[in-house]
Protein backbone atom coordinates (compact mmCIF):
# COMPACT_ATOMS: atom_id res chain seq x y z
CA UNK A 1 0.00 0.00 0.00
CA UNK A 2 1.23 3.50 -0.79
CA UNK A 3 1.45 5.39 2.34
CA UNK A 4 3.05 8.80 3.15
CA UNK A 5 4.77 9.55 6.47
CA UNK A 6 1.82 11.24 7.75
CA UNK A 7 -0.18 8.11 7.51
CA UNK A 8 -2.05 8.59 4.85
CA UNK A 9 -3.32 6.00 2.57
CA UNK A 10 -3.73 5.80 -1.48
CA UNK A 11 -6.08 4.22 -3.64
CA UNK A 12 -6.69 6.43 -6.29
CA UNK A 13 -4.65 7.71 -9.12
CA UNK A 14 -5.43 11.06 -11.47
CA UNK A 15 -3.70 10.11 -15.16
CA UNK A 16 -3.85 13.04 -17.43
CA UNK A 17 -3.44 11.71 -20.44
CA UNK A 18 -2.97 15.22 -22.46
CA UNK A 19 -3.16 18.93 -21.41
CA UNK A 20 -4.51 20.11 -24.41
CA UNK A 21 -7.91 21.47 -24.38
CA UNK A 22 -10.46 22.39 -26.90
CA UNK A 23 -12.27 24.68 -24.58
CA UNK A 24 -10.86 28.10 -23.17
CA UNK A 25 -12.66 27.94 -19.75
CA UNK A 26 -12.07 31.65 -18.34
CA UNK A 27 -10.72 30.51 -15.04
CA UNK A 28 -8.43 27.82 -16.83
CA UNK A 29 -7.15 28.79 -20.18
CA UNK A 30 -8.35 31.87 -21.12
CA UNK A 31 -6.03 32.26 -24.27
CA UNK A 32 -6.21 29.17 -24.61
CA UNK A 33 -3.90 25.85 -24.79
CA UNK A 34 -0.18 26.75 -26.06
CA UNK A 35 0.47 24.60 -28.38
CA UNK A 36 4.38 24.83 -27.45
CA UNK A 37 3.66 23.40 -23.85
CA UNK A 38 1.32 20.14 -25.86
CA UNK A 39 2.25 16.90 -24.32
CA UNK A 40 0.99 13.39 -23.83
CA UNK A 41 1.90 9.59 -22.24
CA UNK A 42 2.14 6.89 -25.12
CA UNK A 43 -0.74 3.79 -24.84
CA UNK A 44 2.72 1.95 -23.11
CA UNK A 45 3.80 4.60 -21.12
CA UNK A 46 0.18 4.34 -19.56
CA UNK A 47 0.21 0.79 -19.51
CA UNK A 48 3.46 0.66 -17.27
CA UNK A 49 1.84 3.27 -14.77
CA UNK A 50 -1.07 1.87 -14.48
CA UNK A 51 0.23 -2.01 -13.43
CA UNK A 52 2.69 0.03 -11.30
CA UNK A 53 0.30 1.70 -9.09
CA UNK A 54 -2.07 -1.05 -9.38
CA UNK A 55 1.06 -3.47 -7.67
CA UNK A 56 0.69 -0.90 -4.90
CA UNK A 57 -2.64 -0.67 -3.93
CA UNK A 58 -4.37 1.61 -6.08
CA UNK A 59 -7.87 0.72 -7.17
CA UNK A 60 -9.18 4.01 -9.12
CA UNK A 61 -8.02 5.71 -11.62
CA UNK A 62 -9.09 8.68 -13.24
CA UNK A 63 -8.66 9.65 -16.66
CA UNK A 64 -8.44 13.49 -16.81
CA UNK A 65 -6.41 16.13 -19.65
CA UNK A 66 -6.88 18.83 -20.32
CA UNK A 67 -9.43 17.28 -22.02
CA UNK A 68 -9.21 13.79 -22.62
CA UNK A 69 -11.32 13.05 -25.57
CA UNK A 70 -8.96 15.05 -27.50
CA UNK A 71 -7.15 11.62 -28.24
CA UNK A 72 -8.38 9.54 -30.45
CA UNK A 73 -6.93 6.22 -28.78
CA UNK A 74 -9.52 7.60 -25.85
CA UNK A 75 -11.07 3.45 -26.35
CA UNK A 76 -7.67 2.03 -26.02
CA UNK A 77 -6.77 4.09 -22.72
CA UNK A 78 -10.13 2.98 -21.29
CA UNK A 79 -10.02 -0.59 -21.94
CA UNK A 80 -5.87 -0.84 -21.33
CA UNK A 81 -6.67 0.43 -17.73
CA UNK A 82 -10.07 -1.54 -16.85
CA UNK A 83 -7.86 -4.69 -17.83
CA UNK A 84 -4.95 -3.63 -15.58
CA UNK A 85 -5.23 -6.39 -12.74
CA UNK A 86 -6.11 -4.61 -9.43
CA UNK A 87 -7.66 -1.95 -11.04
CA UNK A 88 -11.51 -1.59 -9.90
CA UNK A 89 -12.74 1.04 -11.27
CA UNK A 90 -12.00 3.67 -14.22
CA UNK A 91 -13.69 6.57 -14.48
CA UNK A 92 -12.90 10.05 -16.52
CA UNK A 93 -13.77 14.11 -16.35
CA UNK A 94 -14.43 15.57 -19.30
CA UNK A 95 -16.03 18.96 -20.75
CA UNK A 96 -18.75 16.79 -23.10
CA UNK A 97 -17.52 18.67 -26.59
CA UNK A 98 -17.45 15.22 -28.28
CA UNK A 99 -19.52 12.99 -25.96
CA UNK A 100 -22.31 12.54 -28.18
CA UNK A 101 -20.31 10.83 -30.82
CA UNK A 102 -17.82 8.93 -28.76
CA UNK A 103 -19.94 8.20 -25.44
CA UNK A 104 -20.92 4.50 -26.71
CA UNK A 105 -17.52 3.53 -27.63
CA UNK A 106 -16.01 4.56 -23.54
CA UNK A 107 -18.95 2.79 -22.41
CA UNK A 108 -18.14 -0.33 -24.60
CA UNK A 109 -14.15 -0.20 -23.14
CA UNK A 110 -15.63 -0.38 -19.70
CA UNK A 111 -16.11 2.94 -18.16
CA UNK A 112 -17.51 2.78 -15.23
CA UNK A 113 -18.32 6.61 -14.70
CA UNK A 114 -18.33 9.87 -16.10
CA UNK A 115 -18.15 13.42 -14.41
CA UNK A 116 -19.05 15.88 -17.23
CA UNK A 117 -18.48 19.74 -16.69
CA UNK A 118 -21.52 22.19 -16.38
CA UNK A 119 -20.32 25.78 -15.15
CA UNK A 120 -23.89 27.29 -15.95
CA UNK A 121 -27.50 26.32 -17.29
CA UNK A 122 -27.85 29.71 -18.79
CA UNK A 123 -26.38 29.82 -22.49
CA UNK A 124 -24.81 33.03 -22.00
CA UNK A 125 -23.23 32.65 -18.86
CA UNK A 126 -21.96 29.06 -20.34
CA UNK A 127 -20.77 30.61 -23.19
CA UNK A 128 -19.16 33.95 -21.47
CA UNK A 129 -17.05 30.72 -18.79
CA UNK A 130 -16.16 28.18 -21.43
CA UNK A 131 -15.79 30.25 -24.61
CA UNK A 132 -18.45 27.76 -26.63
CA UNK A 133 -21.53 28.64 -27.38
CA UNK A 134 -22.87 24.98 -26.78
CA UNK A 135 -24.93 24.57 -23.43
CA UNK A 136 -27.96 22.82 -25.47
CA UNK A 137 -25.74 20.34 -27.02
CA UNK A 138 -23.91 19.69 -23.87
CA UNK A 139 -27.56 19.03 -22.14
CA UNK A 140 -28.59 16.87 -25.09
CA UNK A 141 -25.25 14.91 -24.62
CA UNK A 142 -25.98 14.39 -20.76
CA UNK A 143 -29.62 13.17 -21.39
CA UNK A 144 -27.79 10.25 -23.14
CA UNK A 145 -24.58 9.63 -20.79
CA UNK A 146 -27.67 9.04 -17.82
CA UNK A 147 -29.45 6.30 -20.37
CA UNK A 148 -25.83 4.71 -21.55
CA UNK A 149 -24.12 2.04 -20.15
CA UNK A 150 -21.88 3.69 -17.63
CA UNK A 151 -22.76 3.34 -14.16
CA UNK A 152 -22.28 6.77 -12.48
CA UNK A 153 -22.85 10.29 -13.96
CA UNK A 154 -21.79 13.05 -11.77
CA UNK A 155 -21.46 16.83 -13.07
CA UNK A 156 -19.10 19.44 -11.83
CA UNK A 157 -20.11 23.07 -11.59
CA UNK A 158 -17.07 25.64 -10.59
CA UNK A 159 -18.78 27.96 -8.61
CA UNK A 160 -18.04 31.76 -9.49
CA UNK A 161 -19.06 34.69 -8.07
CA UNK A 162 -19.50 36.82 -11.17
CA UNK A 163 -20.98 34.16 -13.36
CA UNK A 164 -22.83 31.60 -11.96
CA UNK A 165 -23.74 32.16 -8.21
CA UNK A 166 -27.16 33.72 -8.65
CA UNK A 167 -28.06 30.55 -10.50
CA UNK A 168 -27.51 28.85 -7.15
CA UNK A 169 -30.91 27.85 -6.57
CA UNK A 170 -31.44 26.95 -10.72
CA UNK A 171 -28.60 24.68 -10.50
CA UNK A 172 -29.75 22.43 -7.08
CA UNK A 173 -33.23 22.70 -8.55
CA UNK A 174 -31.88 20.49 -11.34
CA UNK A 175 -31.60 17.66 -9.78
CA UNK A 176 -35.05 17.61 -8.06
CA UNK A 177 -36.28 15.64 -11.28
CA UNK A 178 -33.75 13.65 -12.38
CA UNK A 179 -30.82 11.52 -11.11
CA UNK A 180 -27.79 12.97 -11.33
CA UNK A 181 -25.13 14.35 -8.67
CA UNK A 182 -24.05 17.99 -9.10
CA UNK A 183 -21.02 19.01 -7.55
CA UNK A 184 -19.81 22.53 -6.73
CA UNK A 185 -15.95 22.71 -6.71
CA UNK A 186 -14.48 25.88 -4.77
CA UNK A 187 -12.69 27.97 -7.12
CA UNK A 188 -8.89 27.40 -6.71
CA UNK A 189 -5.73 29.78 -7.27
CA UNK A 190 -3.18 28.76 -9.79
CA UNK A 191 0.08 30.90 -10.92
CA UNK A 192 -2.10 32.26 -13.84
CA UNK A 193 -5.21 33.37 -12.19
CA UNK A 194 -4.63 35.38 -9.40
CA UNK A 195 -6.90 38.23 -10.10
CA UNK A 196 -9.39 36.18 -11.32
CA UNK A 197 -9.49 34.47 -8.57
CA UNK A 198 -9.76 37.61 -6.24
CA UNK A 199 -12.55 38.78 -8.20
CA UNK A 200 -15.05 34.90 -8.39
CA UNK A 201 -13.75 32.76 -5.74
CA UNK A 202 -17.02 31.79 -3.62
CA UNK A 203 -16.70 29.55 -0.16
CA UNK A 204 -17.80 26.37 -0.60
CA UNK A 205 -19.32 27.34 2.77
CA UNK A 206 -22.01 28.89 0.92
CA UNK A 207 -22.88 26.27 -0.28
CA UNK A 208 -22.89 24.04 2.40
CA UNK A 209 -24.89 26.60 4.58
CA UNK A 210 -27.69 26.59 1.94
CA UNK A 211 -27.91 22.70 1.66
CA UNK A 212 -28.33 22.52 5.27
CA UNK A 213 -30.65 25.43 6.07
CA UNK A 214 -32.76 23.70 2.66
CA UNK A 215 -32.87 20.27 4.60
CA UNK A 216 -30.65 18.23 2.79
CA UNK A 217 -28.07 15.75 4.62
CA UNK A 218 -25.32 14.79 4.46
CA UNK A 219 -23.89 10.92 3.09
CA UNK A 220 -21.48 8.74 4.30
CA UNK A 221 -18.42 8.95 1.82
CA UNK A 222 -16.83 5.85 0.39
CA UNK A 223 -13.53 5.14 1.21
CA UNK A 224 -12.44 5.27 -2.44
CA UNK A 225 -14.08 8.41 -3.02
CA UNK A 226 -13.03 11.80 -4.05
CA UNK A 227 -12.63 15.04 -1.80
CA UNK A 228 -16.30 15.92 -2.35
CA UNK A 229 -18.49 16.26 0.12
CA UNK A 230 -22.34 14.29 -0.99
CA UNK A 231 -25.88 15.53 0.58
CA UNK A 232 -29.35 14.30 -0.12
CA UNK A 233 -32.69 15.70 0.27
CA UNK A 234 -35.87 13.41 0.69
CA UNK A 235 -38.01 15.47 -1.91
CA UNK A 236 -34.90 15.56 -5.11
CA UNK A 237 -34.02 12.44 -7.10
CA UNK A 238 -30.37 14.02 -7.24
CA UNK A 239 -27.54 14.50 -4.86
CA UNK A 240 -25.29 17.69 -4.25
CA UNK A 241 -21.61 17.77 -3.45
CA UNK A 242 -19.08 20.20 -3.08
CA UNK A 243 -15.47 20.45 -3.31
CA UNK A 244 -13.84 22.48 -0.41
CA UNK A 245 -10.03 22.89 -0.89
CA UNK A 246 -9.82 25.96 1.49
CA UNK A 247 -11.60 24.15 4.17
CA UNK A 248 -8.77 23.35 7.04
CA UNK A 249 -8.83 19.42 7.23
CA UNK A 250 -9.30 19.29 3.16
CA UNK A 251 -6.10 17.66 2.97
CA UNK A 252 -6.58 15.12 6.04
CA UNK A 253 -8.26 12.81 4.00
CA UNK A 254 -6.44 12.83 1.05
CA UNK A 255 -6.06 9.71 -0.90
CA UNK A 256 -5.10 10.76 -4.24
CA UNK A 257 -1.97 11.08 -6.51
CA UNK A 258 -1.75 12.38 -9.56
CA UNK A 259 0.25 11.68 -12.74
CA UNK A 260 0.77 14.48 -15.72
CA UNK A 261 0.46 14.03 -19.24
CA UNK A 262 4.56 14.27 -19.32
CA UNK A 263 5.05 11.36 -17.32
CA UNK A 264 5.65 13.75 -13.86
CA UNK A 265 4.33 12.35 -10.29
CA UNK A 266 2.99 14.96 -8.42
CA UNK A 267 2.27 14.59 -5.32
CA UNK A 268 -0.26 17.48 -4.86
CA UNK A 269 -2.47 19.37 -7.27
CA UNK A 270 -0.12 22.41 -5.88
CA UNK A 271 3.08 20.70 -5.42
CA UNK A 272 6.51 22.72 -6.41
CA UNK A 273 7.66 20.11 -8.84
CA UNK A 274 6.45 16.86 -9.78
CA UNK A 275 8.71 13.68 -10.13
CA UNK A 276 10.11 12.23 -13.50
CA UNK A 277 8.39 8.30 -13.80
CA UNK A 278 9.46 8.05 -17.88
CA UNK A 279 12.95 6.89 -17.33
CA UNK A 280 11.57 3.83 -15.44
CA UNK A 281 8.08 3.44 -17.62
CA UNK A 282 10.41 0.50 -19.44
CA UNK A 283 10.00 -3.38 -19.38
CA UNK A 284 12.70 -4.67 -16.46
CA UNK A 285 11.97 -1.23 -14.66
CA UNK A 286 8.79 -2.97 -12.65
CA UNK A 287 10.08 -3.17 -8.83
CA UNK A 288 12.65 0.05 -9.11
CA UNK A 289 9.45 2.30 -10.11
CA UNK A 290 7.53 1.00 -7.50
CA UNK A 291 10.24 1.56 -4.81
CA UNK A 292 10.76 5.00 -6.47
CA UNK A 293 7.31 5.61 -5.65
CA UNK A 294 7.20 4.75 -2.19
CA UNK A 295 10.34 6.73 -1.94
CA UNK A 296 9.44 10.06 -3.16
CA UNK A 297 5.70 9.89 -1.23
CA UNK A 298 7.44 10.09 1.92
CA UNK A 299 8.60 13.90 0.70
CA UNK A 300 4.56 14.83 0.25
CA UNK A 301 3.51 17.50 2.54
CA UNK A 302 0.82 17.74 4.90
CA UNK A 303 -1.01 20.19 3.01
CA UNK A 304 -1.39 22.28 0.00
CA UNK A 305 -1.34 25.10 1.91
CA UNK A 306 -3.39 27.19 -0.66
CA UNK A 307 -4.46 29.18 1.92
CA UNK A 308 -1.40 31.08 2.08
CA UNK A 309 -1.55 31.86 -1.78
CA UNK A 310 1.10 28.89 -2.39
CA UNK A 311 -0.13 27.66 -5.75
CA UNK A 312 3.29 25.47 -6.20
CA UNK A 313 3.74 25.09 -10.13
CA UNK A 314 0.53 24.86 -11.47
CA UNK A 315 0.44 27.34 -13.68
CA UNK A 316 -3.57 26.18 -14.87
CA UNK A 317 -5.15 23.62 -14.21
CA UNK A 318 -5.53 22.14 -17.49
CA UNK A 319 -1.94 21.39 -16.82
CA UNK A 320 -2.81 18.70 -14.22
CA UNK A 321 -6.48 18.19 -14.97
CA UNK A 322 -7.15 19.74 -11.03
């Protein structure tokens, strides 16, 4: 089991497999993707990290970018991973821009679960955030991810303060009909976005102040779960989550590690540096990766400290796929 020297235990690994983007999200890449700064794992590359990790106790992985359907091996990746012994579950995060077209052929590699990005249910706020004018599609696309064969559809909502927060009550009023969980995530600081940030971040507080005062309650979490937080109300089909990263025992819990689209282990979303893997992602390089691995984890912090303003080396987000 990978363990760091705090105690912590981890089961679940973030793989971007790309940081390029096809959307220009206004709190990730504004200007969009450089093309200079492009980079992605090969099918073996992945294949090697995935057994790897899998050797070591890790049980979920994530498939994240930028944005991952960008690849066109997107099948391959899936079905590589769900056949990667130990591995229990894959799952992936993705904006939707091709998920109509390509959504059968991740559910036919195995997917297991899908969380699909929705920063607004009003076509000009969604356009004005993501830089596509393409809500309806998107909600068209999600009406057939919740009838395919993949298990779990969960949708992530950044929650800003001049975009989207008076749609508060809209958004949680989506899931009164339908089953699907919506998940707030707490707008985060990166090395690009400081003024942005300044001018939209929202406490996930709020959030969690409405849900309560509205009567919803909160779940038990899974062990192999994410960092959200899950509520449910008697009267809505759906659940609501949020992400809290400035909340002060965010990083108690943590059971994540993630792995960039250059081959780099970092060891937090805001780590200073992240750790080369590619030199060992050979055949004959099995055990010295995995005692690499336990190695470096004993250097990961107790927290990401974000509340300080320390946004390590992420530069955006894209570059890690948060």
């Amino acid at each position: 089991m990978l363990q760091d020297a705090f105690g912590r235990q981890f089961s679940y690994l973030r793989l971007s497999i790309t940081d390029l983007c096809n959307y220009r999200c206004n709190y990730c890449l504004p200007d969009g993707m450089p093309c200079a700064d492009y980079s992605s794992l090969s099918l073996d590359h992945i294949g090697h990290i995935a057994a790897a990790f899998a050797a070591m106790g890790i049980e979920k992985i994530r498939i994240t970018g930028g944005e991952p359907s960008v690849r066109k091996d997107l099948p391959q990746i899936i079905r590589l991973l769900k056949e990667t012994p130990g591995i229990k579950s894959v799952v992936m995060t993705t904006n939707g821009h091709k998920m109509s077209k390509y959504l059968d052929s991740w559910a036919d590699a195995g997917l297991d679960a899908l969380n699909i990005s929705c920063d607004s249910l009003d076509p000009r706020v969604f356009d004005a955030i993501t830089g596509r004018d393409e809500l309806d599609k998107l909600l068209e696309a999600i009406k057939l991810a919740q009838i395919s064969a993949i298990k779990t559809i969960k949708i992530n909502t950044v929650l800003l303060k001049q975009y989207n927060l008076t749609d508060l009550h809209k958004l949680i009023d989506w899931v009164k009909d339908t089953d699907l969980t919506l998940r707030f995530i707490e707008l985060m600081e990166t090395g690009d976005n400081a003024d942005y940030f300044a001018s939209n971040h929202v406490s996930a507080e709020t959030v969690q102040k409405l849900l309560v005062q509205t009567g919803w309650q909160q779940t038990i979490r899974d062990k192999a779960a994410g960092p959200a937080k899950e509520f449910k109300h008697a009267d809505y089909q759906g659940k609501i989550g949020f992400i809290a990263p400035y909340s002060k025992d965010f990083c108690d819990s943590c059971n994540r590690l993630r792995v960039s689209s250059s081959g780099k282990l970092h060891l937090c979303l805001f780590g200073d540096s992240g750790y080369d893997l590619t030199p060992m992602l050979v055949p004959g390089k099995e055990i010295e990766l995995q005692n690499y691995l336990s190695e470096v984890l004993q250097t990961k912090p107790i927290s990401h400290f974000l509340q300080e303003h320390n946004t390590g080396s992420t530069a955006q987000l894209a570059m890690l796929g948060g």
